[in-house]
C-alpha atoms as a PDB file:
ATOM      1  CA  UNK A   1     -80.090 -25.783  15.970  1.00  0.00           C
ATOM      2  CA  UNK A   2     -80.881 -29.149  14.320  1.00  0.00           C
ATOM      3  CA  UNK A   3     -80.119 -32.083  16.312  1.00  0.00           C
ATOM      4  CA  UNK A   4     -77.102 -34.094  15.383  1.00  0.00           C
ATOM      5  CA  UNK A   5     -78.939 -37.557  14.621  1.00  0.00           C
ATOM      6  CA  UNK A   6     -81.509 -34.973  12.829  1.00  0.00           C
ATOM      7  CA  UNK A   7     -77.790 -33.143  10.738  1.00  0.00           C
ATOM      8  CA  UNK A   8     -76.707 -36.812   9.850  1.00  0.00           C
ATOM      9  CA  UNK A   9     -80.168 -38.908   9.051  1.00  0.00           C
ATOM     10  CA  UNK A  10     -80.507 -35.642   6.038  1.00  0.00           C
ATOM     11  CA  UNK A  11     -77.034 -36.053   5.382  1.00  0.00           C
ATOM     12  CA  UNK A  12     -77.505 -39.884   4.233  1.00  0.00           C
ATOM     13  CA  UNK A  13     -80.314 -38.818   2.145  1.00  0.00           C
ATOM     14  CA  UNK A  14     -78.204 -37.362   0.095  1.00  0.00           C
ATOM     15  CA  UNK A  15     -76.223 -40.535  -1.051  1.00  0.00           C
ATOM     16  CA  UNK A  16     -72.863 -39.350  -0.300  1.00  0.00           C
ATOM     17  CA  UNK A  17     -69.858 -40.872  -1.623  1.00  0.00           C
ATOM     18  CA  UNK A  18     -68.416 -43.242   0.655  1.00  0.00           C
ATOM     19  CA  UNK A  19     -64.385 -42.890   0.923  1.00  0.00           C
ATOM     20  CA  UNK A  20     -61.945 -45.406   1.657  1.00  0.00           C
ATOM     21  CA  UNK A  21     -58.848 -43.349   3.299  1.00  0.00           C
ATOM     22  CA  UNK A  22     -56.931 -44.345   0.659  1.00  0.00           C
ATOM     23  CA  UNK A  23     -55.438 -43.192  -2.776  1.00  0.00           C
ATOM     24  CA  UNK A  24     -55.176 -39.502  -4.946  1.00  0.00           C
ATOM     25  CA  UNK A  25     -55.298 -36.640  -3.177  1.00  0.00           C
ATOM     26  CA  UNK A  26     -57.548 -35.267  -5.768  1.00  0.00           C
ATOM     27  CA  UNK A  27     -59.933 -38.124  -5.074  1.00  0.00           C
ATOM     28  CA  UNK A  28     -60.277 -36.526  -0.844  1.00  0.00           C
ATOM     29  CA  UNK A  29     -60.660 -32.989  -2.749  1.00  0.00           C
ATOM     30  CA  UNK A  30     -63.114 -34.096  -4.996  1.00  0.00           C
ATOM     31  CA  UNK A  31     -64.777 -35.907  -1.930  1.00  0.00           C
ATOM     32  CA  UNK A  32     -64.763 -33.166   0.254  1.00  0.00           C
ATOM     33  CA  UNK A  33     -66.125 -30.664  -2.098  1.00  0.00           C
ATOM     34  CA  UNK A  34     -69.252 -33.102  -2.486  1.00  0.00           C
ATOM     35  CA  UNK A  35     -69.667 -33.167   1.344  1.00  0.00           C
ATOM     36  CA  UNK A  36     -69.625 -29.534   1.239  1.00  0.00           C
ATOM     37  CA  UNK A  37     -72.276 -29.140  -1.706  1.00  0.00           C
ATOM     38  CA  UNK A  38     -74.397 -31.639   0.205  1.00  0.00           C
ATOM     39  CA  UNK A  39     -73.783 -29.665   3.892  1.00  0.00           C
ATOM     40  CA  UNK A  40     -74.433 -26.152   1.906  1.00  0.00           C
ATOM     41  CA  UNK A  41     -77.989 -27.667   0.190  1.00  0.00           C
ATOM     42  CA  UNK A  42     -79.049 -29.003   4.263  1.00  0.00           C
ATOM     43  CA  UNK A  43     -78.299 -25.086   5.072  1.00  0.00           C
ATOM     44  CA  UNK A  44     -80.192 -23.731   2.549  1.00  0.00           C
ATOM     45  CA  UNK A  45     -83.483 -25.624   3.483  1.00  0.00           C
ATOM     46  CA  UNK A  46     -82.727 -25.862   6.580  1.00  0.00           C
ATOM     47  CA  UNK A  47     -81.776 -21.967   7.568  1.00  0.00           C
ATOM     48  CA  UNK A  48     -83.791 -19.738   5.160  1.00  0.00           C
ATOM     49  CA  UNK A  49     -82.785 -16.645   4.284  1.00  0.00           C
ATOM     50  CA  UNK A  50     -84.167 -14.307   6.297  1.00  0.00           C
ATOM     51  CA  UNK A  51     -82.133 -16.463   9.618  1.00  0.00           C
ATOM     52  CA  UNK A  52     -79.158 -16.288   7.677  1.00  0.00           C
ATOM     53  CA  UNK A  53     -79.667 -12.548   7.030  1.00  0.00           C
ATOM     54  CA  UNK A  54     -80.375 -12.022  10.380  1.00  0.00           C
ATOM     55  CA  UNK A  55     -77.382 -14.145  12.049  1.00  0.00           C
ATOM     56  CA  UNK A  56     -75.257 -12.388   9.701  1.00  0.00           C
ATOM     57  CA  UNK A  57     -76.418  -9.421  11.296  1.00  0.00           C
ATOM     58  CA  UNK A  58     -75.831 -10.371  14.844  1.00  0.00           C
ATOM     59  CA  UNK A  59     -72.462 -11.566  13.798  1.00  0.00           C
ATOM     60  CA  UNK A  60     -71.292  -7.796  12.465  1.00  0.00           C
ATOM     61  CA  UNK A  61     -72.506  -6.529  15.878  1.00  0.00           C
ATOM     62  CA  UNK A  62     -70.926  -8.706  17.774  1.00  0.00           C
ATOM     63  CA  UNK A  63     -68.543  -6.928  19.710  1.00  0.00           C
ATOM     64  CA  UNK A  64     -66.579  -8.416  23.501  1.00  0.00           C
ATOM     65  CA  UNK A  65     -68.432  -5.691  25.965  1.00  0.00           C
ATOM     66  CA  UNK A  66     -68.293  -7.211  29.285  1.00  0.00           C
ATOM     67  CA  UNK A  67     -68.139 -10.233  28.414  1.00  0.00           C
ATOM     68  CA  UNK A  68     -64.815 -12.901  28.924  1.00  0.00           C
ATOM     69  CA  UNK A  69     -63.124 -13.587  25.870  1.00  0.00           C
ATOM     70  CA  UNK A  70     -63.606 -17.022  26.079  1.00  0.00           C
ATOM     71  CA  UNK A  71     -67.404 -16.236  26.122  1.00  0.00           C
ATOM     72  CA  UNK A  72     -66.675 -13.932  23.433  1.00  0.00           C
ATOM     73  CA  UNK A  73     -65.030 -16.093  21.271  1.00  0.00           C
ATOM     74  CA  UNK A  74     -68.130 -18.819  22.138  1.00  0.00           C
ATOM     75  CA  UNK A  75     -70.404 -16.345  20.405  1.00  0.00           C
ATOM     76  CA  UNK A  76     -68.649 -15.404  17.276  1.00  0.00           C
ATOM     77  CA  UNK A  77     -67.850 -19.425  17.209  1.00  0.00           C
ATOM     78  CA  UNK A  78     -71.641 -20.008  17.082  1.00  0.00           C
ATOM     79  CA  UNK A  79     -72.471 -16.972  14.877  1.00  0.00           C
ATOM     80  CA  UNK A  80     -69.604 -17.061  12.342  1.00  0.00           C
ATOM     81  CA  UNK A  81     -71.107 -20.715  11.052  1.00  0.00           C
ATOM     82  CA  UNK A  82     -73.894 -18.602   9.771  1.00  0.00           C
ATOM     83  CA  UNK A  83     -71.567 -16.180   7.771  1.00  0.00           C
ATOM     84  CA  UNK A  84     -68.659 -18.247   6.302  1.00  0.00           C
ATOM     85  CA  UNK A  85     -68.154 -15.545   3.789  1.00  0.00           C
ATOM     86  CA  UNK A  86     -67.232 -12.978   6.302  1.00  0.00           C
ATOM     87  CA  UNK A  87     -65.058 -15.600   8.027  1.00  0.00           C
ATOM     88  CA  UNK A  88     -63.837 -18.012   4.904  1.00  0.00           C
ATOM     89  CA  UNK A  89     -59.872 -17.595   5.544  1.00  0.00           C
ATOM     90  CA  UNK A  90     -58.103 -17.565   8.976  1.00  0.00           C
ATOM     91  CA  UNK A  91     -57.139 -13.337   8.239  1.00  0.00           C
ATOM     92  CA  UNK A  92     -60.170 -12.991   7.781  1.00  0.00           C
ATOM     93  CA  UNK A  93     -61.528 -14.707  10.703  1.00  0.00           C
ATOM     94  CA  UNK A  94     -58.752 -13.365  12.946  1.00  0.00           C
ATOM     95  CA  UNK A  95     -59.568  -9.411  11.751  1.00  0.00           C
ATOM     96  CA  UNK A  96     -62.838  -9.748  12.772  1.00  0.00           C
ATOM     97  CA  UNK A  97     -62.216 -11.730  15.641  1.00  0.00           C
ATOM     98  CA  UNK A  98     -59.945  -9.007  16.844  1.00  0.00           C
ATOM     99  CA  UNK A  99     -61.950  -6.427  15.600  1.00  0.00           C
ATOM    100  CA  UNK A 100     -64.694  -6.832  18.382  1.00  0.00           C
ATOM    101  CA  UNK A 101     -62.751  -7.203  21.241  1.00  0.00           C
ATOM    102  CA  UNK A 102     -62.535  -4.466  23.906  1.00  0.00           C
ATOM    103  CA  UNK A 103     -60.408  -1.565  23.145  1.00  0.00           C
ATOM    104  CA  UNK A 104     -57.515  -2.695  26.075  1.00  0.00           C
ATOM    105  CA  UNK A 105     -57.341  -6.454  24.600  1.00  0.00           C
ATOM    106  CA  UNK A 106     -57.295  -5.434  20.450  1.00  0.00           C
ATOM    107  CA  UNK A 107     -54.514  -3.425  21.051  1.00  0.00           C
ATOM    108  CA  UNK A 108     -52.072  -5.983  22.618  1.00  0.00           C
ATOM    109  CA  UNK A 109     -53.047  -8.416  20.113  1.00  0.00           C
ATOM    110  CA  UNK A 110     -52.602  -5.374  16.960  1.00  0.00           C
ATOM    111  CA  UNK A 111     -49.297  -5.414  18.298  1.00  0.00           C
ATOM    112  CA  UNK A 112     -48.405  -8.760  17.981  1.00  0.00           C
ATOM    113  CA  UNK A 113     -49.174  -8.915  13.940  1.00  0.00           C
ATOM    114  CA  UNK A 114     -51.463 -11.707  14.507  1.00  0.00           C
ATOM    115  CA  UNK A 115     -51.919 -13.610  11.170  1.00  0.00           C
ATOM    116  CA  UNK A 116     -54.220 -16.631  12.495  1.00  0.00           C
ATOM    117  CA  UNK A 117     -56.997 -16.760  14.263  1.00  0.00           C
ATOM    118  CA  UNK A 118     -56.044 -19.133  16.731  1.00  0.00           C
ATOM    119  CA  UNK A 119     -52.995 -17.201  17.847  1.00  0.00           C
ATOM    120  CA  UNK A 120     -55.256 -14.430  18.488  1.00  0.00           C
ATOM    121  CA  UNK A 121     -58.062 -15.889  20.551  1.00  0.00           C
ATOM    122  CA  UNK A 122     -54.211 -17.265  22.229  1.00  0.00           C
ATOM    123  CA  UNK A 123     -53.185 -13.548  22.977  1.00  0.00           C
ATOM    124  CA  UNK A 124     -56.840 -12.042  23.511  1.00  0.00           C
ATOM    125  CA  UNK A 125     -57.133 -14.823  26.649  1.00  0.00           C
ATOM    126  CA  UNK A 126     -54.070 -14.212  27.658  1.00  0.00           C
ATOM    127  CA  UNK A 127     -54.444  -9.939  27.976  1.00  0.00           C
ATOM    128  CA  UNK A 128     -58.097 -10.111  29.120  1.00  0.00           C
ATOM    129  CA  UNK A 129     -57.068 -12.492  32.115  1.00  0.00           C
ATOM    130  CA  UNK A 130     -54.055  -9.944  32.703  1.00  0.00           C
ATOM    131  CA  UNK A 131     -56.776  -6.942  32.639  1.00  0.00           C
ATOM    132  CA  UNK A 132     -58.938  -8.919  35.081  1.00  0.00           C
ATOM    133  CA  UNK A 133     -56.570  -9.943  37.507  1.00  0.00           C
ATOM    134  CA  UNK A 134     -55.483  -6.700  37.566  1.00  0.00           C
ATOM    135  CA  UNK A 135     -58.683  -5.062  38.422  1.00  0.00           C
ATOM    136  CA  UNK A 136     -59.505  -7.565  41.553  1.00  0.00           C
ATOM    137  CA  UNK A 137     -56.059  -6.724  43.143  1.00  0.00           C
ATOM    138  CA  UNK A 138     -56.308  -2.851  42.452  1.00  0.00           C
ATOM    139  CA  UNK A 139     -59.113  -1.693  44.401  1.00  0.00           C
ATOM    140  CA  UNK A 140     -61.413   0.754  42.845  1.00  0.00           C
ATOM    141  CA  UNK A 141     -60.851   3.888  43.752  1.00  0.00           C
ATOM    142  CA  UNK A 142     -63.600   5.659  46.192  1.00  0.00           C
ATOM    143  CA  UNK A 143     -66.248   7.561  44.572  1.00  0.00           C
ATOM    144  CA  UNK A 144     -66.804  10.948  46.972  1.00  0.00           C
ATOM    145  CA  UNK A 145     -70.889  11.142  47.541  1.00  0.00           C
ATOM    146  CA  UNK A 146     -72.460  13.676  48.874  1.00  0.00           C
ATOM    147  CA  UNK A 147     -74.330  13.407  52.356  1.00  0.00           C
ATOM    148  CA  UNK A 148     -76.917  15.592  51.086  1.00  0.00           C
ATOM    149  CA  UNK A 149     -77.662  17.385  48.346  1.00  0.00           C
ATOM    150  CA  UNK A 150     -76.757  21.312  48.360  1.00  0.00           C
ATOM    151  CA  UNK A 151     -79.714  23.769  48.453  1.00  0.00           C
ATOM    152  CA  UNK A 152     -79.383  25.886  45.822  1.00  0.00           C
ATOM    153  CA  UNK A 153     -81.325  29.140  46.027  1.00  0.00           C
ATOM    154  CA  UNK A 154     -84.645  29.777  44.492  1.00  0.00           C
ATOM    155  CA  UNK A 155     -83.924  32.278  41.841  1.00  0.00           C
ATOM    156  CA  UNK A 156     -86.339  35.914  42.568  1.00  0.00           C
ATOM    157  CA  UNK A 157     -88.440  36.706  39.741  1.00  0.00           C
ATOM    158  CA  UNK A 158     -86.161  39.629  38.546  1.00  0.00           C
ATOM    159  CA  UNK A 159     -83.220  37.057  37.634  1.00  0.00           C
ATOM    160  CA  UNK A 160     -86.151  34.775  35.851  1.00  0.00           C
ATOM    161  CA  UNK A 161     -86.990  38.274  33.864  1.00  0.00           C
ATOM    162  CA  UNK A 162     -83.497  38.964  33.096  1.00  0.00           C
ATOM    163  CA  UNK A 163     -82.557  35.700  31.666  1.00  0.00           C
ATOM    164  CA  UNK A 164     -85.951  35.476  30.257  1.00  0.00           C
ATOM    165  CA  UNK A 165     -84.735  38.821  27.993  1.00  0.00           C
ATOM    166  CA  UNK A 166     -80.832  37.449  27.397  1.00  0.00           C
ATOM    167  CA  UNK A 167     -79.332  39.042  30.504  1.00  0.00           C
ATOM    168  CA  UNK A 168     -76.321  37.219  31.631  1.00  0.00           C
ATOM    169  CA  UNK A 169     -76.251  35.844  35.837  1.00  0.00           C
ATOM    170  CA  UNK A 170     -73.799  32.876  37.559  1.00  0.00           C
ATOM    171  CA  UNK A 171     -77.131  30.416  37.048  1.00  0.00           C
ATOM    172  CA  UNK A 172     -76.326  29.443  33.741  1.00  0.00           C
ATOM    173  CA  UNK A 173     -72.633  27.728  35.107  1.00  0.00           C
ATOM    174  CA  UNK A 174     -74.278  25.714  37.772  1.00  0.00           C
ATOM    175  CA  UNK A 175     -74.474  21.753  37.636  1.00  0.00           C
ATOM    176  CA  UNK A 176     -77.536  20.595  36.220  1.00  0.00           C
ATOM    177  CA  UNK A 177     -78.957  19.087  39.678  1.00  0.00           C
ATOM    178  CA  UNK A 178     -83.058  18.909  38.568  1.00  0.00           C
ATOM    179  CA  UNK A 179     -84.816  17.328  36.302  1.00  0.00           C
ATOM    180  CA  UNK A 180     -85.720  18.900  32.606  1.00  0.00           C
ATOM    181  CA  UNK A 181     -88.726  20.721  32.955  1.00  0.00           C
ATOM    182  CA  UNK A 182     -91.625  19.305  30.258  1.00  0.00           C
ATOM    183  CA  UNK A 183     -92.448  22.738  29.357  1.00  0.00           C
ATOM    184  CA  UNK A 184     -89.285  25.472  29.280  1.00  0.00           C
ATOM    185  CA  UNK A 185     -86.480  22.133  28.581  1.00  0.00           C
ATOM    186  CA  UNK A 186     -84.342  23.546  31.513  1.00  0.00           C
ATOM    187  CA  UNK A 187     -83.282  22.271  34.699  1.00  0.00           C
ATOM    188  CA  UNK A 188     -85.317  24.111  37.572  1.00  0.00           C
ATOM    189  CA  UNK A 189     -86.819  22.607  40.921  1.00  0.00           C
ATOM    190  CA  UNK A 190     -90.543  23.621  41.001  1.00  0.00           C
ATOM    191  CA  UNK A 191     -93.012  24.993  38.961  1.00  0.00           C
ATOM    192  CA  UNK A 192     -92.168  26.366  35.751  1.00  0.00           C
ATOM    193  CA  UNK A 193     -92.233  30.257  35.660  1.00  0.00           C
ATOM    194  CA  UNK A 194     -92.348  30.438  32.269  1.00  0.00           C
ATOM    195  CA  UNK A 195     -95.168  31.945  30.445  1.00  0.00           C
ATOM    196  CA  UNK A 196     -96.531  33.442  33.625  1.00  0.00           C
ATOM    197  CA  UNK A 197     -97.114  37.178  34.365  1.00  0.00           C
END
């Protein structure tokens, strides 16, 4: 990012007009459309294309995940400057505002008919400090963990055979508790049997 005195010593080199506060409201449109053709011309030379292209892309990927929605809405703050097409009206900026929030928080504020964008950044705060509070005072439920792991038994060399040919045994319903084997792609302790006679 460009540093502020950097933003406004290139914006006087573009001779803006200066206004006086005063008069035709079409003479603050007209003025305001210059400042914007002299801010878009600074972003062009400034933030080529391929940044653009690529903050644009980080912008439609954007999605809450983990993080708070105030950090959320930090991020698509900083990346929807870089796409003001995708974010030019406040529905449009409040869709896709909502649109990457977590699954819990979107649906409260889908709900709600949200129509601006600051109403739902209002609600999304709101629900996502609700869902948080909740889950420090409900404790998390235990996880049961084996002490050890079960000892399954070594199949005999006549069950390898019949599986080997399409016979049906119990070992095909047991968990999965080895690692793939490189060369047969199944889940066995030891060394592979297959190929072997």
């Amino acid at each position: 990012e460009l540093p502020q005195a950097t933003v406004v010593a290139l914006f006087r080199d573009y001779h803006p007009e200066k206004f006086s506060g005063q008069g035709d409201p079409r003479v603050v449109d007209e003025w305001v459309q210059g400042l914007e053709i002299i801010f878009e011309l600074i972003r062009e030379k400034y933030y080529p294309s391929y940044f653009r292209a690529d903050m644009e892309r980080q912008f439609l990927a954007l999605t809450q995940g983990t993080r708070t929605v105030d950090e959320y809405e930090r991020e698509f703050t900083r990346l929807g400057a870089f796409v003001p097409d995708l974010v030019g009206t406040e529905a449009k900026r409040a869709y896709r505002f909502t649109d990457g929030l977590r699954p819990a928080v979107r649906h409260n504020i889908v709900g709600h008919g949200v129509q601006t964008y600051a109403r739902a950044v209002a609600i999304a705060q709101e629900v996502d400090a609700s869902i948080r509070r909740e889950a420090i005072q409900t404790p998390a439920q235990p996880v049961a963990q084996p002490s050890a792991q079960p000892k399954l038994a070594q199949p005999s060399t006549n069950q390898n055979k019949r599986k080997l040919r399409g016979g049906s045994d119990n070992w095909k319903t047991r968990p999965r508790q080895y690692p793939e084997c490189p060369t047969c792609g199944k889940h066995h302790r030891g060394e592979c049997l297959v190929g072997q006679n």
